[in-house]
N, C-alpha and C. Protein backbone atom coordinates (compact mmCIF):
# COMPACT_ATOMS: atom_id res chain seq x y z
N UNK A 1 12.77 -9.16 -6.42
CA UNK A 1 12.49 -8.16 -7.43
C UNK A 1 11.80 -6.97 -6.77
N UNK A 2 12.13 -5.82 -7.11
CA UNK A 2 11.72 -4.42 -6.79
C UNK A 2 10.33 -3.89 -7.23
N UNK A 3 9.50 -3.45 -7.04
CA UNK A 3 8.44 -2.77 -7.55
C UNK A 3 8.29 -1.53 -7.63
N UNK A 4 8.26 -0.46 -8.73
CA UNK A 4 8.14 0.77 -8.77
C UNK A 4 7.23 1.25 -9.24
N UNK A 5 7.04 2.12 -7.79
CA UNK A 5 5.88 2.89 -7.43
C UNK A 5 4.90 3.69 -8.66
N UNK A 6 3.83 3.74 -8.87
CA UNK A 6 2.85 4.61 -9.63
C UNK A 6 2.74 5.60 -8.70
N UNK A 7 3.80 6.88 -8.38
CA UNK A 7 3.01 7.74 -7.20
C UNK A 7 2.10 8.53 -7.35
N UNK A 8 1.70 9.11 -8.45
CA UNK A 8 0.47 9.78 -8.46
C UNK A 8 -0.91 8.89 -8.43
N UNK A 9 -0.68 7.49 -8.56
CA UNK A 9 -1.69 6.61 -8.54
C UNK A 9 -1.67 6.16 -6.90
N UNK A 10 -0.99 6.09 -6.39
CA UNK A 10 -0.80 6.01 -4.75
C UNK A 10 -1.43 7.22 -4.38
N UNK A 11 -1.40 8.66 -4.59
CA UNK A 11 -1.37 9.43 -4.20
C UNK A 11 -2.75 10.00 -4.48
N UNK A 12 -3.42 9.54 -5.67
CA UNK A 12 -4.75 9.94 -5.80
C UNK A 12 -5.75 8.91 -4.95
N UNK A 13 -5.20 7.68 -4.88
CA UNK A 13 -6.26 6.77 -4.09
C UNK A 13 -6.22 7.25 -2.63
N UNK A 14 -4.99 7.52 -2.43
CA UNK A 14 -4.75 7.97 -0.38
C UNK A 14 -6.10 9.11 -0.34
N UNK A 15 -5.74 10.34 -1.25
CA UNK A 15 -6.57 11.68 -1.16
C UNK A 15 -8.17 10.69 -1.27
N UNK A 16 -8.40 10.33 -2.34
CA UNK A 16 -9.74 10.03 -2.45
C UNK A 16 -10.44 8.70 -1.18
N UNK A 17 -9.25 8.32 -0.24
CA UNK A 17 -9.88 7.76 0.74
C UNK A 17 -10.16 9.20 2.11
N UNK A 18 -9.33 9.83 1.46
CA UNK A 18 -9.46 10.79 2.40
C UNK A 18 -8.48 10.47 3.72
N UNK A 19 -7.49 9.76 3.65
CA UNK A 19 -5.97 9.55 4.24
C UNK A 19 -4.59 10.43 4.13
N UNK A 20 -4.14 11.15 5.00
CA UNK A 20 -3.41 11.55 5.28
C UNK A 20 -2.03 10.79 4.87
N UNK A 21 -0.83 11.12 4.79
CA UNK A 21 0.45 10.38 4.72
C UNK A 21 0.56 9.51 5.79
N UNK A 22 0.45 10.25 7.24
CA UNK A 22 0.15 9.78 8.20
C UNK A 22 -0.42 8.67 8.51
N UNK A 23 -1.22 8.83 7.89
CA UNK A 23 -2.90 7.98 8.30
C UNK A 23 -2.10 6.55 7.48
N UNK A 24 -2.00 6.92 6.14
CA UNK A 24 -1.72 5.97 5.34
C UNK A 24 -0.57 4.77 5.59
N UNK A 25 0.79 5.49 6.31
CA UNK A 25 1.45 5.23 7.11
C UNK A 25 1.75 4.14 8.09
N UNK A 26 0.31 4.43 8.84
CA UNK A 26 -0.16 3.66 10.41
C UNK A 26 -0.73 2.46 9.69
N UNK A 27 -1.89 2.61 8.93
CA UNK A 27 -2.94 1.56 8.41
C UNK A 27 -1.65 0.68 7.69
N UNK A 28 -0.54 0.66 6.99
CA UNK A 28 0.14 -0.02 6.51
C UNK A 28 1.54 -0.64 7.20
N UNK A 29 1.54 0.17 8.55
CA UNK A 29 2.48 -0.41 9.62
C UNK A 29 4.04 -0.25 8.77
N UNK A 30 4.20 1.49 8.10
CA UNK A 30 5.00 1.68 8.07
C UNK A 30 5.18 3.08 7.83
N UNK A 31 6.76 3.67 8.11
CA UNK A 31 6.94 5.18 8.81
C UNK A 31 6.63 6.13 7.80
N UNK A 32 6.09 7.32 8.73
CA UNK A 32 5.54 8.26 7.77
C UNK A 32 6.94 8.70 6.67
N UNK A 33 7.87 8.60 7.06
CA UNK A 33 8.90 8.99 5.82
C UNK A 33 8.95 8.04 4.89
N UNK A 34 8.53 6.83 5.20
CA UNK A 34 8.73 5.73 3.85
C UNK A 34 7.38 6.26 2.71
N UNK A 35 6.28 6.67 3.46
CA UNK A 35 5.52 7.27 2.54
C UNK A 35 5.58 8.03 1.64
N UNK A 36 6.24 9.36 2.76
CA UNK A 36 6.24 10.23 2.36
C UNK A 36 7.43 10.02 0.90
N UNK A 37 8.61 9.32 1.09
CA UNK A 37 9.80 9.15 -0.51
C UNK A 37 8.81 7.93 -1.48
N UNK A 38 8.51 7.92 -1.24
CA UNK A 38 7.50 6.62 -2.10
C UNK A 38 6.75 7.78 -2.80
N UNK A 39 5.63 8.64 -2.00
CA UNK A 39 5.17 9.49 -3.12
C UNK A 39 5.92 10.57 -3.94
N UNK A 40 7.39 10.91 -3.06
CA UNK A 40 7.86 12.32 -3.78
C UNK A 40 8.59 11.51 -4.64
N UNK A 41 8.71 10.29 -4.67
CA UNK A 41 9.97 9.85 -5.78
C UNK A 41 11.27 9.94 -5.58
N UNK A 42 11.83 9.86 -4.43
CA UNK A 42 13.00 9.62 -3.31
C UNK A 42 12.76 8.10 -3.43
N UNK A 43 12.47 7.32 -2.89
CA UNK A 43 12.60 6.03 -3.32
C UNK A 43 11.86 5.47 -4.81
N UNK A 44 12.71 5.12 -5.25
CA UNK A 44 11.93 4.82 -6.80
C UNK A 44 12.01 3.22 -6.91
N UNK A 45 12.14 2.23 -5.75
CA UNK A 45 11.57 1.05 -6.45
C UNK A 45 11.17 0.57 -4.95
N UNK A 46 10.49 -0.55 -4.22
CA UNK A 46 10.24 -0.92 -3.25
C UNK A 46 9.89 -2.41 -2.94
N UNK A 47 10.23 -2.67 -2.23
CA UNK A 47 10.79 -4.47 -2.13
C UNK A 47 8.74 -4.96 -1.92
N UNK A 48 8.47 -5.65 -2.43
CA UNK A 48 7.32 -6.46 -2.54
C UNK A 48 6.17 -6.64 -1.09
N UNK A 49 6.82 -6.43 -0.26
CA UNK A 49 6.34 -6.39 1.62
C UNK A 49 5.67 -5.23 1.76
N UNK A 50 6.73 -4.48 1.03
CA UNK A 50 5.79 -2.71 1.45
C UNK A 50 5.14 -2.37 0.19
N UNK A 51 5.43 -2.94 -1.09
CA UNK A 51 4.12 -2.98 -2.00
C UNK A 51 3.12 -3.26 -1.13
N UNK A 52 2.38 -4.68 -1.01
CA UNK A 52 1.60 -5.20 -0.31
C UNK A 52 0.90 -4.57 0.81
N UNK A 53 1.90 -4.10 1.45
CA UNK A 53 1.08 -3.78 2.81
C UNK A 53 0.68 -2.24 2.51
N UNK A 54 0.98 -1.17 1.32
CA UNK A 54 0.39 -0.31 0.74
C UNK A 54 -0.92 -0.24 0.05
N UNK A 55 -0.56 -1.42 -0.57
CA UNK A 55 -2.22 -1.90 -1.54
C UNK A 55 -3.17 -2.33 -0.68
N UNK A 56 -2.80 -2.92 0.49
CA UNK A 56 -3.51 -3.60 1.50
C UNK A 56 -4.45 -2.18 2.16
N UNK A 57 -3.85 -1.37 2.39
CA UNK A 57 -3.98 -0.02 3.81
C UNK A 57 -5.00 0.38 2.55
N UNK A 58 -4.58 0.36 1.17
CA UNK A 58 -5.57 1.31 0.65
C UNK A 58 -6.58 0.54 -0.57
N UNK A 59 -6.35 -0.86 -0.13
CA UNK A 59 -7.71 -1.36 -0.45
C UNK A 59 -7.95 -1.70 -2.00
N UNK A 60 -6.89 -1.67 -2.75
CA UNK A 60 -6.34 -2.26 -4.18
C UNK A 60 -5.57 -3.22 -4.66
N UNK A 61 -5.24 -3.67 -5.48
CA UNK A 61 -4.04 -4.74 -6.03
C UNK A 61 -2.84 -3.91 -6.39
N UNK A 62 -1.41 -4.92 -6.07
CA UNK A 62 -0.20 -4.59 -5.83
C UNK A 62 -0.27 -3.58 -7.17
N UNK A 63 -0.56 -4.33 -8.52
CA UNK A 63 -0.79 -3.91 -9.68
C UNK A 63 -1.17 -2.32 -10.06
N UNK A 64 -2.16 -2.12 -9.29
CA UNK A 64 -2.54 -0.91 -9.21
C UNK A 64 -1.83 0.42 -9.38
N UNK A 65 -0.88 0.00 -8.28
CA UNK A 65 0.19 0.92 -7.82
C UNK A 65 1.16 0.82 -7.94
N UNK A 66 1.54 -0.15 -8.47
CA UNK A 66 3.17 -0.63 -8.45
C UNK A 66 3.13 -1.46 -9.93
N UNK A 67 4.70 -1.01 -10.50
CA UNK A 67 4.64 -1.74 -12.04
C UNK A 67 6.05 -2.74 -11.43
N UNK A 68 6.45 -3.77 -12.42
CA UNK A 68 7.32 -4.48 -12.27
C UNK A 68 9.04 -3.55 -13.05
């Protein structure tokens, strides 16, 4: 099952850690372009691995950021 993204909820927690796309990127051990369509809404659903390792880099539940 797919998870789709909350990007302005991704996108306000990155800013308020004070993380770059970049930054956010590395800490989650994945490429700055997967970030970068995750927040513009180029990818609109995302397999459960890179949920995880998003919520992980920025320190929340899958929930948070991602709806079913």
């Amino acid at each position: 099952m797919l998870l789709i993204p909350k990007r302005e909820d991704i996108k306000r927690i990155r800013e308020d850690l004070g993380l770059s796309m970049n930054a956010l990127s590395s800490k989650a051990e994945l490429s700055p372009p997967s970030i970068y369509r995750i927040e513009s809404g180029i990818t609109q659903r995302v397999n459960p691995h890179r949920a995880k390792a998003i919520a992980k880099a920025l320190g929340c539940k899958i929930s948070d950021i991602f709806e079913k």
